[in-house]
N, C-alpha and C. Protein backbone atom coordinates (compact mmCIF):
# COMPACT_ATOMS: atom_id res chain seq x y z
N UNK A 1 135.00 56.28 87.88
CA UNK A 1 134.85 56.38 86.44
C UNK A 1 134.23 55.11 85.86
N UNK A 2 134.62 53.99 86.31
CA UNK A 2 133.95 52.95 85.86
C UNK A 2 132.73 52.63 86.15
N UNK A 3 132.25 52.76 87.14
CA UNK A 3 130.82 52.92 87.32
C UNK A 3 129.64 53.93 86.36
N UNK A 4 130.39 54.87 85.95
CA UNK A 4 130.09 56.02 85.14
C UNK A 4 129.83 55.44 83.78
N UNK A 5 131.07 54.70 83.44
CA UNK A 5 131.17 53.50 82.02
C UNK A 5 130.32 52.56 82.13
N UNK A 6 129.48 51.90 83.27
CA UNK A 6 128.31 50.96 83.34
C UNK A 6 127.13 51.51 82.97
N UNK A 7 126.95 52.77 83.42
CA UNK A 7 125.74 53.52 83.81
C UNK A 7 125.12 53.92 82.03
N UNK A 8 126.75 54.35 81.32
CA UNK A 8 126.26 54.45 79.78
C UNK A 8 126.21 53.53 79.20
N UNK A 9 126.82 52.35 79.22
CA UNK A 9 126.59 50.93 78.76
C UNK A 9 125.11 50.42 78.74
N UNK A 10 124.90 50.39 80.29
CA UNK A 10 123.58 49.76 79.90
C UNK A 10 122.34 50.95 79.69
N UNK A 11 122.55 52.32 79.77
CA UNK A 11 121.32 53.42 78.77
C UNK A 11 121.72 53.13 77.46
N UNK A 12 122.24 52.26 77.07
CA UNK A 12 122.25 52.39 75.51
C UNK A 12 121.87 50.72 75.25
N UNK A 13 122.00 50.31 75.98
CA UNK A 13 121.40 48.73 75.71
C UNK A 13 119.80 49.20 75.90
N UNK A 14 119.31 49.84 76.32
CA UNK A 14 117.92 49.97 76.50
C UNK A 14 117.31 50.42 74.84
N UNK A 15 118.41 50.82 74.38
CA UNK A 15 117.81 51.44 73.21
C UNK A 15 117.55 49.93 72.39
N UNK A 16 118.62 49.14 72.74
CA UNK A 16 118.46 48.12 71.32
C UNK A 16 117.47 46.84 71.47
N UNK A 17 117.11 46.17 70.56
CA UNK A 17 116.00 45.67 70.69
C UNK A 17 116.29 44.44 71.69
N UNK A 18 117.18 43.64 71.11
CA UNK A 18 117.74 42.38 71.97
C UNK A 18 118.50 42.39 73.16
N UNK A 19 118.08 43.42 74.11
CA UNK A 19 118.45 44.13 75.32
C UNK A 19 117.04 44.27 76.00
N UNK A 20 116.09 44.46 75.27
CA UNK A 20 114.77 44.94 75.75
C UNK A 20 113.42 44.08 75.33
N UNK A 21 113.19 43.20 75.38
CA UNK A 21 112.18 42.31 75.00
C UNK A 21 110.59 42.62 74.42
N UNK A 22 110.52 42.67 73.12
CA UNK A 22 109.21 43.61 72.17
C UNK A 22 107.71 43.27 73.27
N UNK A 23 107.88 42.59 73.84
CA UNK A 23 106.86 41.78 74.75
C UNK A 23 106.81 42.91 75.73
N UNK A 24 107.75 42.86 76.44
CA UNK A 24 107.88 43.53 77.73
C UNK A 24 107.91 44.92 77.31
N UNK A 25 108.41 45.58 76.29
CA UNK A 25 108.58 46.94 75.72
C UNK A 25 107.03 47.45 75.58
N UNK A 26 106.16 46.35 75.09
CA UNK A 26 104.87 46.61 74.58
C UNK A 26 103.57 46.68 76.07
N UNK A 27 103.71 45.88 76.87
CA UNK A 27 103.37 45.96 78.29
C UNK A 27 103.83 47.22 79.37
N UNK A 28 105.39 47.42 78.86
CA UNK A 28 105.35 48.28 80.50
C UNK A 28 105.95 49.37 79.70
N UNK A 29 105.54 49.62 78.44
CA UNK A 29 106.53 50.76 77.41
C UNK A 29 108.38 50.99 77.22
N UNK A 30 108.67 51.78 76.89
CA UNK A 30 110.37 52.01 76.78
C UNK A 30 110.70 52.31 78.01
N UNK A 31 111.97 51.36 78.64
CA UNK A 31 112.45 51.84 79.69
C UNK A 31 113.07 53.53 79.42
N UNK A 32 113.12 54.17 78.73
CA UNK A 32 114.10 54.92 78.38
C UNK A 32 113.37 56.28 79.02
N UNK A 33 112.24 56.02 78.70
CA UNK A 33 111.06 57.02 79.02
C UNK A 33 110.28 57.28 80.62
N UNK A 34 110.95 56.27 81.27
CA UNK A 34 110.15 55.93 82.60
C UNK A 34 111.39 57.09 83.35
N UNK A 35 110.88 58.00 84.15
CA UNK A 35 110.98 59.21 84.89
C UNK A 35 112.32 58.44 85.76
N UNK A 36 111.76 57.52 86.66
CA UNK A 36 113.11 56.74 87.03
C UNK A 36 113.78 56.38 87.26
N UNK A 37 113.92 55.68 85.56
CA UNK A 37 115.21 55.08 84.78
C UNK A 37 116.08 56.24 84.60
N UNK A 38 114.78 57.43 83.73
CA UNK A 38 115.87 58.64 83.35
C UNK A 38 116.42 59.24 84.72
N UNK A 39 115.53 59.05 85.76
CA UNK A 39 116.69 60.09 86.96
C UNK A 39 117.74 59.34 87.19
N UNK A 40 117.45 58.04 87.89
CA UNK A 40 118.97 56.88 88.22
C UNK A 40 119.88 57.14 87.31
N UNK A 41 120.22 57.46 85.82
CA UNK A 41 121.15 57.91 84.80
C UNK A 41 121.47 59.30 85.35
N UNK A 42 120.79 60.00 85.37
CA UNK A 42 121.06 61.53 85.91
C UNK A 42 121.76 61.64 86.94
N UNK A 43 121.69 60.90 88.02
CA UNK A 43 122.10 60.56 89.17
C UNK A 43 123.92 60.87 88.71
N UNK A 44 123.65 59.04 88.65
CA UNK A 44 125.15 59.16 87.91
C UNK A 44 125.58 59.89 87.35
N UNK A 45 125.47 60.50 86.59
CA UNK A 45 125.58 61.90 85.21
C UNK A 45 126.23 62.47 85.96
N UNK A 46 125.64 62.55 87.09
CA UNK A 46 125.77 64.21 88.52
C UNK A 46 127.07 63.62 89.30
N UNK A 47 127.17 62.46 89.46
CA UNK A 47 127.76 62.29 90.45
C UNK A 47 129.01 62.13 89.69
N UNK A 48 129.51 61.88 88.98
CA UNK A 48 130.53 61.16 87.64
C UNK A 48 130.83 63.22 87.69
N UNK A 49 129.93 64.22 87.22
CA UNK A 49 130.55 65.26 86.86
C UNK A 49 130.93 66.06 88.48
N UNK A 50 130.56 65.49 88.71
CA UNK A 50 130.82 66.42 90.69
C UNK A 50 132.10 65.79 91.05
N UNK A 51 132.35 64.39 90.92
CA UNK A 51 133.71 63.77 91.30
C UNK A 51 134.61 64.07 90.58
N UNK A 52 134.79 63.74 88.83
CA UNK A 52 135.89 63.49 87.99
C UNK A 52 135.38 64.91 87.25
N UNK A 53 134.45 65.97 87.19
CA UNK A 53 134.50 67.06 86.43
C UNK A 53 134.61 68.17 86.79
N UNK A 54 134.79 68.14 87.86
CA UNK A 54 135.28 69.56 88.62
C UNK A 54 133.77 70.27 88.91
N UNK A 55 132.67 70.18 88.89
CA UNK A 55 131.69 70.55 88.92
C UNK A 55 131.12 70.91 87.98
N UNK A 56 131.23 70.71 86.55
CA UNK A 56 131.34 70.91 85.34
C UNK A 56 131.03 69.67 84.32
N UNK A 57 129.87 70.29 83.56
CA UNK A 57 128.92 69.40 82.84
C UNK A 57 130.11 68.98 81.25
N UNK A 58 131.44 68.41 81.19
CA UNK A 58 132.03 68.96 80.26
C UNK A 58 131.69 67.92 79.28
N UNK A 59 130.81 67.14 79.13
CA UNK A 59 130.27 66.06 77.74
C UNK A 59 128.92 66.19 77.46
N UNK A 60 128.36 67.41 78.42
CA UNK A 60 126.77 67.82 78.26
C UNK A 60 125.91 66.55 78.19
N UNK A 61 126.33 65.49 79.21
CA UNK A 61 125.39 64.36 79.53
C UNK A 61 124.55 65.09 80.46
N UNK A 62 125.02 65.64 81.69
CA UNK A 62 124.23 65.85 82.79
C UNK A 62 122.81 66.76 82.21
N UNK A 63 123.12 67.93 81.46
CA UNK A 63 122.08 68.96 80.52
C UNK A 63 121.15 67.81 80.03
N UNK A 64 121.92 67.14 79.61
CA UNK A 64 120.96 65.90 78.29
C UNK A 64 119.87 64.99 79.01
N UNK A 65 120.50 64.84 80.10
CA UNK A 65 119.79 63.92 81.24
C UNK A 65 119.13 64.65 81.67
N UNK A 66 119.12 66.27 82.72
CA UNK A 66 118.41 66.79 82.94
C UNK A 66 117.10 67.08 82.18
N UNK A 67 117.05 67.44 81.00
CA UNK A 67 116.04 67.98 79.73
C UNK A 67 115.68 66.67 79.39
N UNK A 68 116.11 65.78 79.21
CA UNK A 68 115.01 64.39 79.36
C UNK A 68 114.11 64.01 80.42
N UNK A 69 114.84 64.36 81.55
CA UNK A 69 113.86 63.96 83.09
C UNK A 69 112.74 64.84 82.61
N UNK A 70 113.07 65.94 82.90
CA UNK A 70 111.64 66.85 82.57
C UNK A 70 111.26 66.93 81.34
N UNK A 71 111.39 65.80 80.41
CA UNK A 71 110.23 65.91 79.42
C UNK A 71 109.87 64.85 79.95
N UNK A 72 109.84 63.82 80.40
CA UNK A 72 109.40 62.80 80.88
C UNK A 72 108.57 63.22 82.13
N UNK A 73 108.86 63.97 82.83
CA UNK A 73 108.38 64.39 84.33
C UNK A 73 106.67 64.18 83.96
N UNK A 74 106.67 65.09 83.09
CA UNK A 74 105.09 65.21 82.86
C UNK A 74 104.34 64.04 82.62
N UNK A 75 104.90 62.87 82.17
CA UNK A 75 103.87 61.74 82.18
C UNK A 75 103.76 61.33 83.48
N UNK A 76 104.37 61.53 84.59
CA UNK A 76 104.27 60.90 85.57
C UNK A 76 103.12 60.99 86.34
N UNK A 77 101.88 60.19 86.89
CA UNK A 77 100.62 60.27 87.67
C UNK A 77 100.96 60.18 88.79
N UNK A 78 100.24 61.41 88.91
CA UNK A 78 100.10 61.69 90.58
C UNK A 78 100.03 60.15 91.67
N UNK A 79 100.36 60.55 93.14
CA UNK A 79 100.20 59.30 93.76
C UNK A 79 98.73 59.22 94.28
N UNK A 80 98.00 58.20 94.51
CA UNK A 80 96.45 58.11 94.53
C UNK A 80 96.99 58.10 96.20
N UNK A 81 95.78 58.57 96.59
CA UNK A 81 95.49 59.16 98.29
C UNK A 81 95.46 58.26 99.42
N UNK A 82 94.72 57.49 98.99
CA UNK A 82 94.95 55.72 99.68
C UNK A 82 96.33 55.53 99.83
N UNK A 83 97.02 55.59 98.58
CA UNK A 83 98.71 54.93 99.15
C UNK A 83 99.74 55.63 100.22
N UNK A 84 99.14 56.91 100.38
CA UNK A 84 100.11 57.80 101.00
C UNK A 84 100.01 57.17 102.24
N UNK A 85 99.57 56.70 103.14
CA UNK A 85 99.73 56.41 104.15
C UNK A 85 100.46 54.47 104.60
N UNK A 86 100.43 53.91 103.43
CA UNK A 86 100.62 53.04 103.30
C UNK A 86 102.49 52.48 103.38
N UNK A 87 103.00 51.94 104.16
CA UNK A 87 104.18 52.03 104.44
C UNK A 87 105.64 50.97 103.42
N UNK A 88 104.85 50.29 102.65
CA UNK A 88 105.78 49.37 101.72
C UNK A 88 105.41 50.28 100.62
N UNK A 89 104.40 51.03 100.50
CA UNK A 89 104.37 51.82 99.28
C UNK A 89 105.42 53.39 99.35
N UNK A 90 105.31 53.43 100.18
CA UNK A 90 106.33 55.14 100.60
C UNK A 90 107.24 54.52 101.27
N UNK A 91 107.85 53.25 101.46
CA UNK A 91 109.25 52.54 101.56
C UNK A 91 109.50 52.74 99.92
N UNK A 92 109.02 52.06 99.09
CA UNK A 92 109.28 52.02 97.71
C UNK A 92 109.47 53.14 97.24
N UNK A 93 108.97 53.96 97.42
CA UNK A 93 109.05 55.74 97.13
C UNK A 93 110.35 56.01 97.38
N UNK A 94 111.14 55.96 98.31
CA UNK A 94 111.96 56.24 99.06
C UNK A 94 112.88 55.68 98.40
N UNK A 95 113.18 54.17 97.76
CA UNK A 95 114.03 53.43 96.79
C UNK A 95 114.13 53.82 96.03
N UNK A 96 112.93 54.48 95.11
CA UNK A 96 112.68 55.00 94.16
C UNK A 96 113.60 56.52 93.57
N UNK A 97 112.73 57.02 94.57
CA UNK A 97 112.87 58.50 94.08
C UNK A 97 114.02 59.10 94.84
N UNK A 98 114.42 58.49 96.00
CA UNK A 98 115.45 59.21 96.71
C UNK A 98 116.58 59.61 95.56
N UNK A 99 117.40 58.64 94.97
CA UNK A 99 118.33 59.15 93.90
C UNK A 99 118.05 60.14 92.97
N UNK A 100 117.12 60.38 92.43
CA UNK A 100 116.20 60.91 91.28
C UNK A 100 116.75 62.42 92.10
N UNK A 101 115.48 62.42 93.64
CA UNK A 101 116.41 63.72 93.80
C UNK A 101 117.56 64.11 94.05
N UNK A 102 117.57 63.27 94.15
CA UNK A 102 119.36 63.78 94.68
C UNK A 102 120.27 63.89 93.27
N UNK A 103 119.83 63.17 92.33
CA UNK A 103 120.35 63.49 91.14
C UNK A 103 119.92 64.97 90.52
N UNK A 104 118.61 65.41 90.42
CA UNK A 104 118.10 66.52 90.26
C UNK A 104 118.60 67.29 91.32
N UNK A 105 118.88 67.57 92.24
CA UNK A 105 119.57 68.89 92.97
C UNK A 105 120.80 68.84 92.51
N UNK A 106 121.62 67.75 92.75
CA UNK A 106 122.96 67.99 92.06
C UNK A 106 122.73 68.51 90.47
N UNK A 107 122.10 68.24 89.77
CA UNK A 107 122.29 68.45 88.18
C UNK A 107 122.12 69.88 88.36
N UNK A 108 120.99 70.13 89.15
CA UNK A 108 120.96 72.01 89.11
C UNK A 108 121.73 72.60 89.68
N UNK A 109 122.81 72.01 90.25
CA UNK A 109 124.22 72.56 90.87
C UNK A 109 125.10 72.84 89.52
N UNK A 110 125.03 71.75 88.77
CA UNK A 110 126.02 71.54 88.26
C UNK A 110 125.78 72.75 86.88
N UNK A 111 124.22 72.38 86.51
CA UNK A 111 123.86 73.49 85.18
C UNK A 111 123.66 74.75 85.69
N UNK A 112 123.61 74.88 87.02
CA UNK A 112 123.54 76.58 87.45
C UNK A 112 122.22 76.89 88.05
N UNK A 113 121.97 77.12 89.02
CA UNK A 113 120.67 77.28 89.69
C UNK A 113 119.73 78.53 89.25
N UNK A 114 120.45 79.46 88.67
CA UNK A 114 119.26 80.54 87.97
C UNK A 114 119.49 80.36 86.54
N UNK A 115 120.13 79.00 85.40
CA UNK A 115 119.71 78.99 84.55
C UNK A 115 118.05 78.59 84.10
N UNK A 116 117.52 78.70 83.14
CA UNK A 116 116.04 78.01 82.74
C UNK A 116 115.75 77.08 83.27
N UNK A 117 116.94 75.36 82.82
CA UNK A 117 116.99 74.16 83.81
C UNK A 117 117.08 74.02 84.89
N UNK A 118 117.79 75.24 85.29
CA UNK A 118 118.34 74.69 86.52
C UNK A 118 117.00 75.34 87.46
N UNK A 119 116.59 76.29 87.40
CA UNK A 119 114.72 76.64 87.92
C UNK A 119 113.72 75.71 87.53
N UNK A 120 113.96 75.23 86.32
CA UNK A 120 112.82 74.32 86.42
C UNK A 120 113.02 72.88 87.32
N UNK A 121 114.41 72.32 87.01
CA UNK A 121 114.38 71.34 88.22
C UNK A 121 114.26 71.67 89.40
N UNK A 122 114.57 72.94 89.88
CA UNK A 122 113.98 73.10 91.48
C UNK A 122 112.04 73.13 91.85
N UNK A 123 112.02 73.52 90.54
CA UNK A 123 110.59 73.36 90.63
C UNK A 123 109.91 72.36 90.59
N UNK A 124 110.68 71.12 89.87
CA UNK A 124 110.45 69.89 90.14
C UNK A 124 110.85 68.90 91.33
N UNK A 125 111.43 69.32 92.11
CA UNK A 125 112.09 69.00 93.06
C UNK A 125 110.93 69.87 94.32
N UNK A 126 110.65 70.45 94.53
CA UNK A 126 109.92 71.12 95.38
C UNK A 126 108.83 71.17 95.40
N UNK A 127 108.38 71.52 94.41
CA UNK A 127 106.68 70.86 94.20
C UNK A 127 106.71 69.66 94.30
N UNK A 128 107.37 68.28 93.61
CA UNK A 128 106.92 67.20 93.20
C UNK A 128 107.67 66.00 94.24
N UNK A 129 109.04 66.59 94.41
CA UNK A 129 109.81 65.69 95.00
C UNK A 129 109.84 65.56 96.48
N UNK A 130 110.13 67.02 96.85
CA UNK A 130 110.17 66.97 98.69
C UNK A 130 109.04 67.27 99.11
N UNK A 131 108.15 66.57 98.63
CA UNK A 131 106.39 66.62 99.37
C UNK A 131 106.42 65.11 99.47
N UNK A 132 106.85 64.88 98.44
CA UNK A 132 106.83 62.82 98.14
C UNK A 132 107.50 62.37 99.17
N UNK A 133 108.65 62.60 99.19
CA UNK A 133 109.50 62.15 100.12
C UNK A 133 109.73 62.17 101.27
N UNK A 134 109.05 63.53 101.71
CA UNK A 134 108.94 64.24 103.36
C UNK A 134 107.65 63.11 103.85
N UNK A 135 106.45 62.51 103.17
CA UNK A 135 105.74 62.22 103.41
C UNK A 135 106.28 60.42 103.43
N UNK A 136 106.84 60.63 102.37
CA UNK A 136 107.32 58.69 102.46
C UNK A 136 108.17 58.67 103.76
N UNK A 137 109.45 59.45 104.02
CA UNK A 137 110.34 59.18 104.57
C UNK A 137 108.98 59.34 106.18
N UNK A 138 108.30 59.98 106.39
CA UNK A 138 107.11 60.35 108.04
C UNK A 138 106.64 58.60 108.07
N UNK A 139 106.21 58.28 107.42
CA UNK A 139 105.13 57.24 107.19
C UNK A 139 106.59 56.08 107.40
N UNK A 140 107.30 55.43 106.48
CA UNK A 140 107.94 54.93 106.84
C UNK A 140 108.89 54.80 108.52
N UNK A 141 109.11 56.03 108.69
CA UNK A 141 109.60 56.27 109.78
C UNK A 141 108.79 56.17 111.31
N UNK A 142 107.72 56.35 111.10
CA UNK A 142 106.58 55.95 112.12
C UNK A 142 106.31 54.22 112.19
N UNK A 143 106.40 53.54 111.13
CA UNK A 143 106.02 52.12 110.92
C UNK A 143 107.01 51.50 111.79
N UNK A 144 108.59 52.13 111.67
CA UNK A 144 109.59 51.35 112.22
C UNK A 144 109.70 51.87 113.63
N UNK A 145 109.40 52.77 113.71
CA UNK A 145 109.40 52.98 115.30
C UNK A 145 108.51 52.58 115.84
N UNK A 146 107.47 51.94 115.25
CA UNK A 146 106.22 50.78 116.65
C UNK A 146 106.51 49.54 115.56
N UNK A 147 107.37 49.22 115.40
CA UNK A 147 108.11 48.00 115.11
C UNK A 147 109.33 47.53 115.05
N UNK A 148 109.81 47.91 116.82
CA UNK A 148 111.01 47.62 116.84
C UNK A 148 112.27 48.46 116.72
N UNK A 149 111.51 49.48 116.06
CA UNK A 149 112.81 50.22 115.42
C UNK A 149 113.22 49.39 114.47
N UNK A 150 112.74 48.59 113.51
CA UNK A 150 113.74 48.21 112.41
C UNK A 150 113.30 49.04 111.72
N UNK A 151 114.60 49.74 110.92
CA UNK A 151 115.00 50.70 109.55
C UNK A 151 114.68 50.05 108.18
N UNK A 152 113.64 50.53 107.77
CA UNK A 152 113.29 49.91 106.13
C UNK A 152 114.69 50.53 105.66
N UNK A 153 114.83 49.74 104.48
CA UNK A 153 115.85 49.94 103.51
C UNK A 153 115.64 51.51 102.96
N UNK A 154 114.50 51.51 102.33
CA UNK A 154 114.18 53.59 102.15
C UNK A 154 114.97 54.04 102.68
N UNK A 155 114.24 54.02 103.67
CA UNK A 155 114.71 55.27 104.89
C UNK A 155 116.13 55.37 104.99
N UNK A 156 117.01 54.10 104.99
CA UNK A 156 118.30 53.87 105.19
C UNK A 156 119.07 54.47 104.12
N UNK A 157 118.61 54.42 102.64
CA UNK A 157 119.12 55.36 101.75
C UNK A 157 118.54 56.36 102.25
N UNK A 158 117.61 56.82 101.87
CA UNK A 158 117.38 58.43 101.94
C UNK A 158 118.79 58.88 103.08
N UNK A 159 118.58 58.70 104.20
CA UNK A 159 119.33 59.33 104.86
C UNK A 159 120.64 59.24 104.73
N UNK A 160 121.45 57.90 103.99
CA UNK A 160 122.91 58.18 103.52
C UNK A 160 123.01 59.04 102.64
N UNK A 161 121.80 58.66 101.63
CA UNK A 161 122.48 60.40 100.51
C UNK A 161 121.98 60.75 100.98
N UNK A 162 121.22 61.71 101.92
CA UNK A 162 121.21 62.95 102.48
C UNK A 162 122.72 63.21 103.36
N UNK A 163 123.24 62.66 104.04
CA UNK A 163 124.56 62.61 104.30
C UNK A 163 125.74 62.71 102.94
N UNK A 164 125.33 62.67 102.32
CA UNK A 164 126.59 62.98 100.83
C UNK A 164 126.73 64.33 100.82
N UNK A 165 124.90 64.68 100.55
CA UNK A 165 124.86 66.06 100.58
C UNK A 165 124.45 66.75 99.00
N UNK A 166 125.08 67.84 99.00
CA UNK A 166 125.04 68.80 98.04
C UNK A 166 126.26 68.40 96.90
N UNK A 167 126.28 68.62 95.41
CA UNK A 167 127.64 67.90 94.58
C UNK A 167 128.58 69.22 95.19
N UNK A 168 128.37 70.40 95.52
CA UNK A 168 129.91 70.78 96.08
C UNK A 168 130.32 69.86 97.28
N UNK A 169 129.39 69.46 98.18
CA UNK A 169 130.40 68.56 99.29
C UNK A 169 130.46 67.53 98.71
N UNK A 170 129.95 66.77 97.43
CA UNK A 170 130.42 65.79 96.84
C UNK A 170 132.22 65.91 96.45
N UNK A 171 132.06 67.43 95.59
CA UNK A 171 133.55 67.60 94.87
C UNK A 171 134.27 67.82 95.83
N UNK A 172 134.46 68.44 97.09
CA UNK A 172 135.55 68.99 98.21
C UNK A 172 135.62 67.70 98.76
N UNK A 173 134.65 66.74 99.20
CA UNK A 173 135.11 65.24 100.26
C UNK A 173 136.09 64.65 98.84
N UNK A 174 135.83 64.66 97.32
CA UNK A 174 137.23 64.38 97.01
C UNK A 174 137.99 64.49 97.15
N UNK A 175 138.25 65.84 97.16
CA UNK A 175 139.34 66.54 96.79
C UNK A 175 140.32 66.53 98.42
N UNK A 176 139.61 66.38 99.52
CA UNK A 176 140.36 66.69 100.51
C UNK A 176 140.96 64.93 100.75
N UNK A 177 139.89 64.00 99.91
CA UNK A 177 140.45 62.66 100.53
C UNK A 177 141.72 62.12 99.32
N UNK A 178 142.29 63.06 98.79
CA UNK A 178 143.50 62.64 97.73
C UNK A 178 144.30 62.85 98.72
């Protein structure tokens, strides 16, 4: 729960000015708006309602978060063709976006998989997400195996939350570890 209480603390410091520097706001735009910022909140959203909500959106953050990602989704530019093969760039991908999805599959757990949202985040997730990631996580994963085998950090998330799983095996590994 307290982590949950950080996560809204600082989305609301983003809003205020002396939290966010008019300089830096004006250069790299509103954090609030960057795809993300908004998934890493969603994330949490998901994970906060899968643990402590029974699987159940009951303060309609997770909805709120969801319907922001995807208005935001659409500013996001495609990745240029050159980088895909490039391995600190689809390591970063992997930092990046791994939570995002994993926040977006859980949220469409949580809002219902044949509601409106909950189809359109799979559609965002499938078109946009597990093409990104199947391709970051190949590329990364090839770099470290003719180097040693050392595990970029990516890869090392991706595959723990892929080990979390789905927010129902989020809510049951609670529930069985009380």
């Amino acid at each position: 729960m307290e982590a949950g209480r950080w996560v809204e603390s600082v989305w609301e410091m983003l809003s205020e000015e002396r939290h966010v520097d008019p300089e830096t706001r004006k250069v790299h735009g509103d954090p609030k708006t960057k795809p993300d910022i908004v998934g890493m909140v969603l994330w949490a959203r998901a994970l906060q309602s899968t643990r402590f909500g029974e699987m159940k959106d009951q303060d309609g953050k997770v909805k709120r978060g969801a319907e922001m990602l995807l208005a935001v989704w659409q500013r996001l530019e495609p990745e240029n063709e050159h980088v895909k093969s490039d391995w600190r760039r689809q390591n970063a991908n992997l930092l990046m976006w791994t939570p995002v999805w994993h926040g977006m599959k859980m949220a469409r757990q949580i809002v219902g998989e044949t509601t409106p949202l909950g189809r359109d985040l799979g559609l965002v997730v499938t078109r946009d997400l597990d093409p990104l990631l199947e391709n970051a996580k190949q590329v990364v994963a090839d770099h470290s195996s003719g180097n040693g085998n050392v595990k970029r950090r990516g890869l090392t998330m991706y595959e723990e939350l892929e080990k979390i799983g789905t927010a129902e095996s989020v809510a049951s590994s609670e529930t069985s570890s009380e």
